[in-house]
Protein backbone atom coordinates (compact mmCIF):
# COMPACT_ATOMS: atom_id res chain seq x y z
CA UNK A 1 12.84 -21.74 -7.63
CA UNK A 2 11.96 -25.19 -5.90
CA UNK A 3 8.84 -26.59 -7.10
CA UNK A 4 7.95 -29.51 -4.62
CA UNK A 5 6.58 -32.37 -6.63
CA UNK A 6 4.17 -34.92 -5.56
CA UNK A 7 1.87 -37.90 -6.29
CA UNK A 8 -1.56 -37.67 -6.22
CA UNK A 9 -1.95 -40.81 -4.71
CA UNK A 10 -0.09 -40.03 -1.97
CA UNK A 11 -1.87 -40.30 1.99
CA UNK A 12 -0.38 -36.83 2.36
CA UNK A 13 -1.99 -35.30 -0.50
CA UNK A 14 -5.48 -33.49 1.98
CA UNK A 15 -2.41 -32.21 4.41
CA UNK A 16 -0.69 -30.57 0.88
CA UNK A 17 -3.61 -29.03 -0.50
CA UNK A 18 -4.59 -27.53 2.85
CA UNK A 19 -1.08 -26.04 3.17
CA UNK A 20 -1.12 -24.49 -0.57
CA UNK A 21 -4.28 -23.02 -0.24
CA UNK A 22 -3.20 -21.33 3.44
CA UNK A 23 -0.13 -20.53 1.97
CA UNK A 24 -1.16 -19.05 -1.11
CA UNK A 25 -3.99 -17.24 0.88
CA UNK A 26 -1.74 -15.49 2.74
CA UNK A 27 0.83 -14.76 0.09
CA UNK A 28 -2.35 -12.73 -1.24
CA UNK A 29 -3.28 -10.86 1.41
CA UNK A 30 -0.44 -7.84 1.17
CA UNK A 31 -1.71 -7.67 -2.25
CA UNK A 32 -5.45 -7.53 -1.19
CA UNK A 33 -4.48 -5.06 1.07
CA UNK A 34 -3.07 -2.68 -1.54
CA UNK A 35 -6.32 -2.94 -3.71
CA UNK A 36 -8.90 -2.41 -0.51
CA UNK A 37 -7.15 0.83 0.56
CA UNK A 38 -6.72 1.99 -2.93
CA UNK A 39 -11.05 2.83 -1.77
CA UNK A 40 -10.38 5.21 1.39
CA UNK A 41 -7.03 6.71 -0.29
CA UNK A 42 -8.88 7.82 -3.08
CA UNK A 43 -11.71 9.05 -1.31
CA UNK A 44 -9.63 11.48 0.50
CA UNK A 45 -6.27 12.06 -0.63
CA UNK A 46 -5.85 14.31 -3.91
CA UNK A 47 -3.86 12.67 -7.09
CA UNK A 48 -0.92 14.86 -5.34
CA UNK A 49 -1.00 13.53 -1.93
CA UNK A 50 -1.70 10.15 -3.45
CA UNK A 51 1.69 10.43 -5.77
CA UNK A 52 3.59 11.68 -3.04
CA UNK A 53 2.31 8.71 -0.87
CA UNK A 54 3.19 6.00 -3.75
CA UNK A 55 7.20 7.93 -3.53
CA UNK A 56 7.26 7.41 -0.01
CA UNK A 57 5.83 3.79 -0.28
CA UNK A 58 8.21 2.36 -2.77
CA UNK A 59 11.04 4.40 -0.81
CA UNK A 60 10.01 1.71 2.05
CA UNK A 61 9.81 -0.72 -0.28
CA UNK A 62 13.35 0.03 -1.54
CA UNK A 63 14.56 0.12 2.32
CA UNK A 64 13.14 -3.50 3.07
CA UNK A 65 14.71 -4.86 0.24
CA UNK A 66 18.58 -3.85 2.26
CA UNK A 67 17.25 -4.32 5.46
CA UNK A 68 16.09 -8.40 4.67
CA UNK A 69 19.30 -8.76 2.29
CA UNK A 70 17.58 -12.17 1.64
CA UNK A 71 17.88 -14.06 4.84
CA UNK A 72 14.33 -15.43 3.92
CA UNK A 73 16.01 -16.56 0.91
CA UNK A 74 18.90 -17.94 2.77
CA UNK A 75 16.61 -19.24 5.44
CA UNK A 76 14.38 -20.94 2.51
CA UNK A 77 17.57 -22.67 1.61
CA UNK A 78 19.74 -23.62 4.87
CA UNK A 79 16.37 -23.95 7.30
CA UNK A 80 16.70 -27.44 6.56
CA UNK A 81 20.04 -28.25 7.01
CA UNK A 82 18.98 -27.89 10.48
CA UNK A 83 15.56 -28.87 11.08
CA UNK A 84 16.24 -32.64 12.44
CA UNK A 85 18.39 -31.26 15.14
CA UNK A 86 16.16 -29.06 17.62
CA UNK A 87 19.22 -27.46 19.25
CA UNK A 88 20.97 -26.46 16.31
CA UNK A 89 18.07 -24.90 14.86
CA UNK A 90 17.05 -22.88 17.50
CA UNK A 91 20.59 -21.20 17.67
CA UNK A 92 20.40 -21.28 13.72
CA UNK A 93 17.45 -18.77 13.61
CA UNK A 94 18.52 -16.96 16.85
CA UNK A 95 21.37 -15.79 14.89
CA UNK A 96 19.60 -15.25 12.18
CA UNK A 97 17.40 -12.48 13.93
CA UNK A 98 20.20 -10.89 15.76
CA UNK A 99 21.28 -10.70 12.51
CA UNK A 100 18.31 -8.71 11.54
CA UNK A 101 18.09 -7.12 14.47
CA UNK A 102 21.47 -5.24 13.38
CA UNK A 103 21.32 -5.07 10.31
CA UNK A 104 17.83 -2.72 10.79
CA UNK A 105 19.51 -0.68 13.78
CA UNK A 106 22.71 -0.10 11.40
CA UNK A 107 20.25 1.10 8.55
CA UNK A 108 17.79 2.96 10.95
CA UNK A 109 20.55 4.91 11.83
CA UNK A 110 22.89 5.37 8.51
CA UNK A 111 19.47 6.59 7.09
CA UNK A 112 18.56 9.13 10.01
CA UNK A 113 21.84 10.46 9.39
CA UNK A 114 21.79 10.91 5.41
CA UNK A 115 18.25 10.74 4.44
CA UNK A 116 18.20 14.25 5.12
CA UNK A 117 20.72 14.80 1.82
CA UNK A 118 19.47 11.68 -0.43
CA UNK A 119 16.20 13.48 -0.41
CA UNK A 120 17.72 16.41 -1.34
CA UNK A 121 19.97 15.42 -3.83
CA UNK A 122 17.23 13.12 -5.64
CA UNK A 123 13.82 15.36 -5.17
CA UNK A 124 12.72 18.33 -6.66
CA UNK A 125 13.63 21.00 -3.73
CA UNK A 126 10.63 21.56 -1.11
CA UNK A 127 8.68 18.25 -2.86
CA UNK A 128 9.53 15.50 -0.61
CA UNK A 129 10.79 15.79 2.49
CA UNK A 130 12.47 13.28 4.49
CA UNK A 131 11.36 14.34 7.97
CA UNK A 132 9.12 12.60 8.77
CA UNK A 133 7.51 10.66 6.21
CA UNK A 134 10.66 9.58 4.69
CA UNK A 135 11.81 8.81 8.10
CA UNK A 136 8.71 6.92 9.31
CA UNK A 137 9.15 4.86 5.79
CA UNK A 138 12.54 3.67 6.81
CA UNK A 139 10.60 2.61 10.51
CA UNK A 140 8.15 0.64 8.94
CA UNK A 141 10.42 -1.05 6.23
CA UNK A 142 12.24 -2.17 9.44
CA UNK A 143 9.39 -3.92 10.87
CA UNK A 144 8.10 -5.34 7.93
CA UNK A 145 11.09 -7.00 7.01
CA UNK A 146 11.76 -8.67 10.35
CA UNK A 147 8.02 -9.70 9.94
CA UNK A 148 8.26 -11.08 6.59
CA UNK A 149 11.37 -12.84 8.01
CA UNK A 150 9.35 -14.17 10.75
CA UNK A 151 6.35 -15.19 8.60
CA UNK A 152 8.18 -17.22 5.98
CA UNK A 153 9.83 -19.65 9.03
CA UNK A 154 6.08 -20.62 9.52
CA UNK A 155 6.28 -22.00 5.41
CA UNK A 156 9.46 -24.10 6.40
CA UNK A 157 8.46 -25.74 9.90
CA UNK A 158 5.27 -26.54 7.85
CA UNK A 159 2.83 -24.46 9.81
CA UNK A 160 0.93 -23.42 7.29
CA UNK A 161 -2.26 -21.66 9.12
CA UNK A 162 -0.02 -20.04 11.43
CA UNK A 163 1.78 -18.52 8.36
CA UNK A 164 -2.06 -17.66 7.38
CA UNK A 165 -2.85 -16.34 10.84
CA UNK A 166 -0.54 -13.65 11.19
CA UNK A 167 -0.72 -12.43 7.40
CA UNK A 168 -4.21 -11.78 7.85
CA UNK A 169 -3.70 -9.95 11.20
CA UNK A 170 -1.44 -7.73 9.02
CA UNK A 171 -4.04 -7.16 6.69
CA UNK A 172 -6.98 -6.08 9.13
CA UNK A 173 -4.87 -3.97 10.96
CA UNK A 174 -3.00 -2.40 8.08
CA UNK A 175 -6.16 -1.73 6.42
CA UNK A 176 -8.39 -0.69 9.45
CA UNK A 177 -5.97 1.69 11.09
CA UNK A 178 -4.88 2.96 7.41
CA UNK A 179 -8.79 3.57 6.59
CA UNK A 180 -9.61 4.79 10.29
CA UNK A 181 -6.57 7.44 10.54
CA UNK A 182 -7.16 8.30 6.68
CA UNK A 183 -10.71 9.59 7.53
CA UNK A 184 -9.62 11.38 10.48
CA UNK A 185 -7.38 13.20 8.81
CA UNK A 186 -8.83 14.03 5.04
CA UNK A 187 -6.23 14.94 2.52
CA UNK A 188 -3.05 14.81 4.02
CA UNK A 189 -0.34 12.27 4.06
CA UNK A 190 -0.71 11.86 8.26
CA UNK A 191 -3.68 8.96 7.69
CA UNK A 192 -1.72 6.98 5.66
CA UNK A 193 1.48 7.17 6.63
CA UNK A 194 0.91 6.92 10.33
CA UNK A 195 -1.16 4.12 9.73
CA UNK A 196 1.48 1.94 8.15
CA UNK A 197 3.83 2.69 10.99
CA UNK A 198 1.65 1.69 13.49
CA UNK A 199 0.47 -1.34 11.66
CA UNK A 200 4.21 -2.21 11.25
CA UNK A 201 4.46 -2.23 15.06
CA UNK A 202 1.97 -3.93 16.07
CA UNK A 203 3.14 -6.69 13.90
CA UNK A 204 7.01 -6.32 14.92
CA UNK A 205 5.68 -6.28 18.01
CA UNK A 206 3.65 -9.54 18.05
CA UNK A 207 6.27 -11.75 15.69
CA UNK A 208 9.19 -10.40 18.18
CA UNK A 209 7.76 -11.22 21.49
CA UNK A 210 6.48 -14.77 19.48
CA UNK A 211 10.19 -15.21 17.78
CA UNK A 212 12.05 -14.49 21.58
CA UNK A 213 9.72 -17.20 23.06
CA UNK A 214 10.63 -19.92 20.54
CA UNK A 215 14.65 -18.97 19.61
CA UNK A 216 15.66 -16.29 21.74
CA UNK A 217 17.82 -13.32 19.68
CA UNK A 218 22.00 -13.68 19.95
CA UNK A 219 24.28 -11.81 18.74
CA UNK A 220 26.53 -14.80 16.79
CA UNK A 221 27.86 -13.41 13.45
CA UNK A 222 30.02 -16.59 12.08
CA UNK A 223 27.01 -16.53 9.07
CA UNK A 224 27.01 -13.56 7.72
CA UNK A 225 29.84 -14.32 4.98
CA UNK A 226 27.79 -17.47 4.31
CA UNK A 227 24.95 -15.59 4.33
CA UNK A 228 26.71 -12.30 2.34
CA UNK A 229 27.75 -14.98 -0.63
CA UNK A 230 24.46 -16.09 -0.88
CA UNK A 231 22.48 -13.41 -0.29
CA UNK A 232 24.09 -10.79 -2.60
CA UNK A 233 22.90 -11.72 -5.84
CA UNK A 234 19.43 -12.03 -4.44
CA UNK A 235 19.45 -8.41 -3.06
CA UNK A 236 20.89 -7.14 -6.32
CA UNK A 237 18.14 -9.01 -8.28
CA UNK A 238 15.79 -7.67 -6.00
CA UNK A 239 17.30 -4.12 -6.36
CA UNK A 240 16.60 -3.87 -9.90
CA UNK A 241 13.11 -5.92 -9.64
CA UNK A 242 12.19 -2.51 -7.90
CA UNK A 243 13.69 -0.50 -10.40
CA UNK A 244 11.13 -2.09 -13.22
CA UNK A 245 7.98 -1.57 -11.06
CA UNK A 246 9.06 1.97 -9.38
CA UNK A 247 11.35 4.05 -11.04
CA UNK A 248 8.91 6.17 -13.29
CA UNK A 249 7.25 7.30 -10.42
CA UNK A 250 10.42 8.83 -9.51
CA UNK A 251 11.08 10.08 -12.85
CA UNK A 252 7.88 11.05 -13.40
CA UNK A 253 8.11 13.32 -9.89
CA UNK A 254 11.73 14.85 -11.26
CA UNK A 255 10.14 15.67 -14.67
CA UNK A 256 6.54 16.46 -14.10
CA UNK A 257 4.31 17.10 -10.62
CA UNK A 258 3.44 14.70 -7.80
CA UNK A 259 -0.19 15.13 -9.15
CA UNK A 260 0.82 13.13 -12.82
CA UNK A 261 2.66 10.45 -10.40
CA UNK A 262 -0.40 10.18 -8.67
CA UNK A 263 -2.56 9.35 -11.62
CA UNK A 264 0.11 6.86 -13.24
CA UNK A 265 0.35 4.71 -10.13
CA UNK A 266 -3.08 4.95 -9.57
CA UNK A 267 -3.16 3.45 -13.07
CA UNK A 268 -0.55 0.62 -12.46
CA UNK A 269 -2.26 -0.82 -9.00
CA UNK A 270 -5.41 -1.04 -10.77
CA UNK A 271 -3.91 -3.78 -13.42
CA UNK A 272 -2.41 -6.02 -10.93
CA UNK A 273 -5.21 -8.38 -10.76
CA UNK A 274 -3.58 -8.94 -14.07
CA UNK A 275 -0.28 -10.13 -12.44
CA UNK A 276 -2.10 -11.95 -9.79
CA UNK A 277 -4.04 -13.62 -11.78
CA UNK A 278 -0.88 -14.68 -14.14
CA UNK A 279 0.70 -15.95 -10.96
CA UNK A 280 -2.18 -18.57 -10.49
CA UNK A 281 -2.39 -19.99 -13.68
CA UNK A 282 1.09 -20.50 -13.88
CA UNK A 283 0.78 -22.10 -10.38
CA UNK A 284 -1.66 -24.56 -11.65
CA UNK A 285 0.40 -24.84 -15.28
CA UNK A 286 4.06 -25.19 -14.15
CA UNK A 287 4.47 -28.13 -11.64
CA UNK A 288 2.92 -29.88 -14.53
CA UNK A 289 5.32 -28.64 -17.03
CA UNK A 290 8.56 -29.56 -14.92
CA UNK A 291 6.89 -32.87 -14.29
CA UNK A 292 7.00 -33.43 -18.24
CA UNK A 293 10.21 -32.59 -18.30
CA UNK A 294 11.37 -34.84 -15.06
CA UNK A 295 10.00 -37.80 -16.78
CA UNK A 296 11.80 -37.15 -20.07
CA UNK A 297 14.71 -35.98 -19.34
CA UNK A 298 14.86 -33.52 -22.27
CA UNK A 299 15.90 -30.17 -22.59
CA UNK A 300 13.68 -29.25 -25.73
CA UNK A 301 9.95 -28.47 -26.27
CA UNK A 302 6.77 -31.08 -26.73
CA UNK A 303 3.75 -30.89 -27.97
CA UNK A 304 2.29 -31.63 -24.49
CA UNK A 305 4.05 -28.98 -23.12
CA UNK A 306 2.80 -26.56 -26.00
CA UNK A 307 -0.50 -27.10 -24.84
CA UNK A 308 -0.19 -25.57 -21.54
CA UNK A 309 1.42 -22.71 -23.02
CA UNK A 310 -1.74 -22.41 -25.42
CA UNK A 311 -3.98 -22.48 -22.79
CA UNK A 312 -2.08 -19.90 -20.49
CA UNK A 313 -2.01 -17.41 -23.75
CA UNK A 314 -5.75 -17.90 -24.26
CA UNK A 315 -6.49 -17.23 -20.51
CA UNK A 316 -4.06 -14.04 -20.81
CA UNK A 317 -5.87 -12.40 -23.40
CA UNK A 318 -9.27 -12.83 -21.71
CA UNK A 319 -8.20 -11.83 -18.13
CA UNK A 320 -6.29 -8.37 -20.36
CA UNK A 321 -9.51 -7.93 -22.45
CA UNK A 322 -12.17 -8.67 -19.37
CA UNK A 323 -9.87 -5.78 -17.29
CA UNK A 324 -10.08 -3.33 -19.73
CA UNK A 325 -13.75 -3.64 -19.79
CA UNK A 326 -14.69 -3.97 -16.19
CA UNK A 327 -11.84 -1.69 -14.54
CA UNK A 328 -13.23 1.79 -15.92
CA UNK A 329 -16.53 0.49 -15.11
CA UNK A 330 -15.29 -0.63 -11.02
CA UNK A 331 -13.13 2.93 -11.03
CA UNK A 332 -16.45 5.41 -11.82
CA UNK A 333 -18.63 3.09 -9.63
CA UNK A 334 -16.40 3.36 -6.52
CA UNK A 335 -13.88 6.15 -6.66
CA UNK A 336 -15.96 9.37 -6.30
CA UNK A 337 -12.89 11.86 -6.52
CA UNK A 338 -12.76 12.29 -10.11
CA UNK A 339 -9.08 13.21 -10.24
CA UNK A 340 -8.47 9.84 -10.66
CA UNK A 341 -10.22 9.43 -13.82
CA UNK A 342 -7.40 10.76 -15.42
CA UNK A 343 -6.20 7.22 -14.89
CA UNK A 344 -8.63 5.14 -17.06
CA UNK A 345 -7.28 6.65 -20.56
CA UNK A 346 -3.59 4.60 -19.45
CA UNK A 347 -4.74 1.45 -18.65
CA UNK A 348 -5.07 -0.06 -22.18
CA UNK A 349 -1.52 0.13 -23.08
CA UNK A 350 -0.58 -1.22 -19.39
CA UNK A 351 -2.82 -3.81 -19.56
CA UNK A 352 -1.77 -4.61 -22.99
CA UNK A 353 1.61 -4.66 -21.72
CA UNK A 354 0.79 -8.34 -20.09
CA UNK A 355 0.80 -9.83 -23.55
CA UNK A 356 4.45 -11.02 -23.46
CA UNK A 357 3.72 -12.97 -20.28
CA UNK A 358 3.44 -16.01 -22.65
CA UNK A 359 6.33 -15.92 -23.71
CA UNK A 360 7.98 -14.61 -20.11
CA UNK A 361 6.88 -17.47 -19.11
CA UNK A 362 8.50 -19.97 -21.54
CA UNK A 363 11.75 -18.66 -21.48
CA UNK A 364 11.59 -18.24 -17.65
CA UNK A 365 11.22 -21.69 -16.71
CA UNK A 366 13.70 -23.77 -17.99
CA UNK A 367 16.00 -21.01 -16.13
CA UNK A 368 14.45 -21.44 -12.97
CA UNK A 369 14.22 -25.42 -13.60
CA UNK A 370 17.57 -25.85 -14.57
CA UNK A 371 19.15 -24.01 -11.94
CA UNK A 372 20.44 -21.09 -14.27
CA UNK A 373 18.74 -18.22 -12.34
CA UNK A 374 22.20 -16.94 -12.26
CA UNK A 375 21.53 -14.97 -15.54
CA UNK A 376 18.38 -13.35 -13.93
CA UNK A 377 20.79 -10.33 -12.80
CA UNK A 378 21.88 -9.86 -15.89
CA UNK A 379 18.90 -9.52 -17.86
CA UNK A 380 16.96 -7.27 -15.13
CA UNK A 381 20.45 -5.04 -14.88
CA UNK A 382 19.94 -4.23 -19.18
CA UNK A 383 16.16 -4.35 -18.15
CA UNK A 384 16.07 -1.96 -15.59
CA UNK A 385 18.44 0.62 -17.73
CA UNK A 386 16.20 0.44 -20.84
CA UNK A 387 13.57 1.29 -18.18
CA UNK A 388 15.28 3.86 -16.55
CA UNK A 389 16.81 5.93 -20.25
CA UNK A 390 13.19 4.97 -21.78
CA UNK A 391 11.33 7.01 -19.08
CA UNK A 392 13.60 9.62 -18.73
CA UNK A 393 13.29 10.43 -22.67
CA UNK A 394 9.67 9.35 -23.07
CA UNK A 395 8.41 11.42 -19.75
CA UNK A 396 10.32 14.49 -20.49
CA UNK A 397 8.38 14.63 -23.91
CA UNK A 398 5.57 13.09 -23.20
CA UNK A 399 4.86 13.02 -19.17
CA UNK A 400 2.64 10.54 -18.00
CA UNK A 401 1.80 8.88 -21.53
CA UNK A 402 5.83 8.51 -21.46
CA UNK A 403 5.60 6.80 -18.62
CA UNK A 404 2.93 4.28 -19.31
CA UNK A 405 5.02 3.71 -23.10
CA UNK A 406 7.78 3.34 -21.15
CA UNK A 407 6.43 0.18 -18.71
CA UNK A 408 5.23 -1.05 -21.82
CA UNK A 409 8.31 -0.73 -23.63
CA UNK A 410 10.44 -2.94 -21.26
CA UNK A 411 8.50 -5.79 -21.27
CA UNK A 412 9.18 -7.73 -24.86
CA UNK A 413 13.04 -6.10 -24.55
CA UNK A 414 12.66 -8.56 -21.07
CA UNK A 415 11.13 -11.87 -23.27
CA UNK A 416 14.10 -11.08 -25.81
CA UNK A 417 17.00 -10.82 -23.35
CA UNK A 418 15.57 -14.43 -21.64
CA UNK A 419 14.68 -15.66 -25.13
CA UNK A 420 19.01 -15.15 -25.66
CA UNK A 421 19.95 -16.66 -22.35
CA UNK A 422 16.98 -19.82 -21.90
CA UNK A 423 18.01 -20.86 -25.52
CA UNK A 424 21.51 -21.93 -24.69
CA UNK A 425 19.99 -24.24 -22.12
CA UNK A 426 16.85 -25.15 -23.86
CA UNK A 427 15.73 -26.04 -27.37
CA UNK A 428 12.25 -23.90 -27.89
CA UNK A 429 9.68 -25.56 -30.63
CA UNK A 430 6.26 -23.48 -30.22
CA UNK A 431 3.72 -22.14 -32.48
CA UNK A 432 4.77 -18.63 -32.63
CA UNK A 433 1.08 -18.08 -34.29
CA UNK A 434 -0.41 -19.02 -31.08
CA UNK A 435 1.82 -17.45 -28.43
CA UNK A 436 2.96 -14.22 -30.01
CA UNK A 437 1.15 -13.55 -33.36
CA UNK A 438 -2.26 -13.51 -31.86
CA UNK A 439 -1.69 -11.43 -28.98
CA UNK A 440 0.03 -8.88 -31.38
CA UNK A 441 -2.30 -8.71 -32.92
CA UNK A 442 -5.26 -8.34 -30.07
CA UNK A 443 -3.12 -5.65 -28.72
CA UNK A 444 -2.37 -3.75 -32.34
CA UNK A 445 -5.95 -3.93 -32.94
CA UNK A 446 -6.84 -2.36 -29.29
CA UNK A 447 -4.04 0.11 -29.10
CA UNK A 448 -5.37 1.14 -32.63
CA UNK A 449 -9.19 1.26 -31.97
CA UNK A 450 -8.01 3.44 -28.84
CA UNK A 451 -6.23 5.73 -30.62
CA UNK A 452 -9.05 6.34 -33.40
CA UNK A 453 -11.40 7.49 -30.23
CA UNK A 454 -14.52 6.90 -32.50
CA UNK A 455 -16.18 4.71 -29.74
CA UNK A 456 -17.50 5.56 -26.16
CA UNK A 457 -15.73 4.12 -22.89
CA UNK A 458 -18.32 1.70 -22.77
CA UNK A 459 -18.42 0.55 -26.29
CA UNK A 460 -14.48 0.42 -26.77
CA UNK A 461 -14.31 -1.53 -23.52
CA UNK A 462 -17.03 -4.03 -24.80
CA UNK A 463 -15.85 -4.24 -28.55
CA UNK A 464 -12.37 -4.75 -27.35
CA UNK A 465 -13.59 -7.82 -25.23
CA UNK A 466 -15.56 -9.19 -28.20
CA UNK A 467 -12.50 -9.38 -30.21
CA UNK A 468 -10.89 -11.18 -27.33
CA UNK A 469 -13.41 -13.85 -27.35
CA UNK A 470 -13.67 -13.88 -30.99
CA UNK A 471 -9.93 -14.57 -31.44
CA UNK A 472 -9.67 -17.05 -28.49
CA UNK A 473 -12.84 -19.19 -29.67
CA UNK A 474 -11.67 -19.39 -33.11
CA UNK A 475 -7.48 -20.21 -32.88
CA UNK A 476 -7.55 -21.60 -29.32
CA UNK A 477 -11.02 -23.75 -29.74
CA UNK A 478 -8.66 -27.03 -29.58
CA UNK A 479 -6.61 -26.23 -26.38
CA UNK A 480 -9.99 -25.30 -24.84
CA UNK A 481 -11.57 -27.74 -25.92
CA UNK A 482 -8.51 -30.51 -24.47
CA UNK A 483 -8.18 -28.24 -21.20
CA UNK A 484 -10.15 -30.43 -18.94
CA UNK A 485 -8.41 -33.55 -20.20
CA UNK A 486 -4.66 -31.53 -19.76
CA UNK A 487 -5.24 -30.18 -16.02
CA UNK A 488 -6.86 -34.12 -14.86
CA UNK A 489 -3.67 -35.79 -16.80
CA UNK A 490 -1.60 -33.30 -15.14
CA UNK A 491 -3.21 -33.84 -11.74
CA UNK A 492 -2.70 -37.73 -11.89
CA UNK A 493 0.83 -37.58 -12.84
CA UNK A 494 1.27 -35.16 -9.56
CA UNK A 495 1.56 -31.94 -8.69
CA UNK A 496 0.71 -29.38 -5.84
């Protein structure tokens, strides 16, 4: 991961704060997207159409992943190895889409051929079908993956709005064609599904006829070994990144009803403002963290460094507690089907489950800022089977609750397996009180008051978040109290 580092005196510094703020805009906008529809999807889609639709998504999902192979990684990486020479750049990224261009045709058609059996051989007979839906997935993974390809060129030649521009034509018409076709057709997959695809074209369309204009497509294939060496590890870390997010709603379809899968990823979407929300802090904590360790030159922990860590953990626990509160609350205010409220008893525990992100995050980094990310695979492959054997057990006994345990289950496994790696790189010195004890405990003490169902909704939600507060006023008072101080040192040693 490259974390550009720069002074805050610099002349440039209004030109880099307008490009991080379009940039990070529109790296939120698929995200958004995902959250507004979850309104007309549940409005008129059963939990059974719903579950069916989340298969069919992360089948896409799965199909994008093989049909990029990373050339926006590669392109992240070799873009500038070409950028002060016009010429060779333009014939760079034309053979980087022809690339692309035959890599989705060769897909397109491999998966035409034996989608028909995969489907089959992995689905519950008569569930899932592959024609169409499965079909029009594999479409629309094809177009968003030359788009995403497209988009992320707009990051490198430091276009920044354009980048913004086309991200959030994706989102209005993903999200009014979705909601327009959804209503048209009430409770069947045809909304939705036909609504992506057409969305996808309309974008393909307008980045391809954009993309011809400025490099032209050929056909030149002297990269792809280049771009197979590099690019391999990426698509295999990628691979089982999907397998961690998606695989118990396959499991879940195999060992229970479209229906439960329904309600569980229901559950899960409605706790990523939790990740998102993660993602910034650690946006605004990290640059200053690897600027630390730039000017020291040491591979072990400070106490500056701590400090950040603190703060993140304190933050963590709020954002957890004020979601546990607030989404049961959003969930009966806007979501009138009530088959979804089946949802709000799971998402405790997979809220909960965002108390090792401390510590994800601390082992994590000195990987990615020492270059070690080689390891990544490694850990995700163990990862993703603990995920994969845990669900399978857990779901077969214990269906959707299985599932939730399950998610949960993977995610301090995870911290330990990059605890083992980052610590043969990196000497860790952190007050395990602070960034472990204290969330175990906030999420024993939840998990428990849960379980003893003594209190309303409403009054486990708010006694929940009291305890939050309680705990981060009263062991993080002096990292709240220095946080002002921390984020304007950090801002005049650098950082955007």
């Amino acid at each position: 991961m490259l974390i550009p580092i720069f002074v805050a005196t610099s002349p440039n510094l209004k030109r880099i704060v307008k490009s991080a703020f379009f940039i990070t805009a529109g790296g939120a906008l698929p995200l958004l997207s995902s959250v507004v529809l979850l309104i007309p999807y549940t409005q008129n889609l059963n939990t059974a159409d719903y579950g069916l639709l989340a298969i069919y998504i992360s089948f896409a999902l799965l199909v994008q992943i093989l049909m990029n192979y990373a050339i926006d990684s590669y392109l992240s990486v070799h873009y500038y190895d070409h950028h002060e020479d016009k010429s060779k750049l333009k014939q760079f990224l034309s053979s980087i889409f022809g690339m692309l261009l035959s890599l989705g045709a060769i897909l397109t058609l491999l998966f035409s051929v034996v989608g028909y059996f995969l489907f089959n051989l992995i689905f519950k007979e008569g569930t899932i079908s592959f024609f169409p839906y499965g079909f029009m997935s594999v479409l629309t993974a094809f177009f968003n993956a030359w788009f995403r390809t497209y988009v992320n060129i707009q990051i490198f030649s430091d276009k920044p709005v354009k980048y913004f521009l086309f991200g959030l034509f994706n989102f209005v018409v993903t999200v009014v064609i979705s909601t327009l076709l959804v209503y048209e057709y009430a409770f069947t997959l045809v909304g939705p599904m036909w609504g992506r695809l057409i969305s996808g074209v309309l974008i393909f369309f307008l980045t391809f006829i954009y993309g011809w204009k400025e490099f032209g497509i050929s056909f030149n294939f002297k990269l792809l070994p280049q771009i197979r060496k590099y690019a391999t590890p990426i698509v295999l870390f990628s691979l089982l990144t999907w397998v961690l997010g998606y695989i118990n709603n396959y499991i879940l379809n195999g060992f229970a009803t479209a229906a439960d899968v329904g309600v569980y990823d229901f559950a899960l979407k409605c706790t990523l403002v939790i990740e998102y929300a993660s993602l910034g802090i650690t946006g605004a904590i990290n640059p200053r963290i690897y600027q630390l360790w730039k000017k020291s030159g040491l591979a072990e922990s400070s106490a500056e460094e701590n400090r950040y860590y603190h703060v993140f953990s304190a933050m963590n626990i709020f954002i957890i507690a004020l979601n546990i509160f607030l989404l049961p609350i959003i969930i009966r205010l806007f979501v009138s089907n009530e088959q979804y409220y089946d949802s709000i008893q799971y998402l405790t525990i997979l809220c909960v489950a965002a108390v090792f992100k401390g510590l994800y995050i601390i082992f994590i980094n000195p990987l990615f800022y020492f270059k070690q990310t080689r390891v990544l695979p490694k850990v995700l492959l163990i990862s993703a089977a603990v995920q994969i054997i845990s669900g399978i057990i857990m779901v077969n006994y214990f269906g959707i609750l299985g599932a939730v345990w399950s998610f949960f289950l993977v995610r301090p496994i995870q911290v330990l397996l990059l605890w083992l790696e980052a610590r043969k790189i990196y000497k860790f010195s952190f007050n395990i009180y602070k960034i472990l004890v204290i969330p175990l405990v906030y999420t024993l003490a939840v998990v428990e008051l849960q379980e003893l169902n003594v209190l309303t909704e409403l009054a486990f939600g708010l006694a929940q978040l009291i305890l939050a507060v309680v705990l981060i006023l009263g062991i993080y008072r002096n990292e709240l109290r220095q946080l002002p101080e921390l984020m304007r040192k950090g801002k005049s040693n650098s950082t955007l």
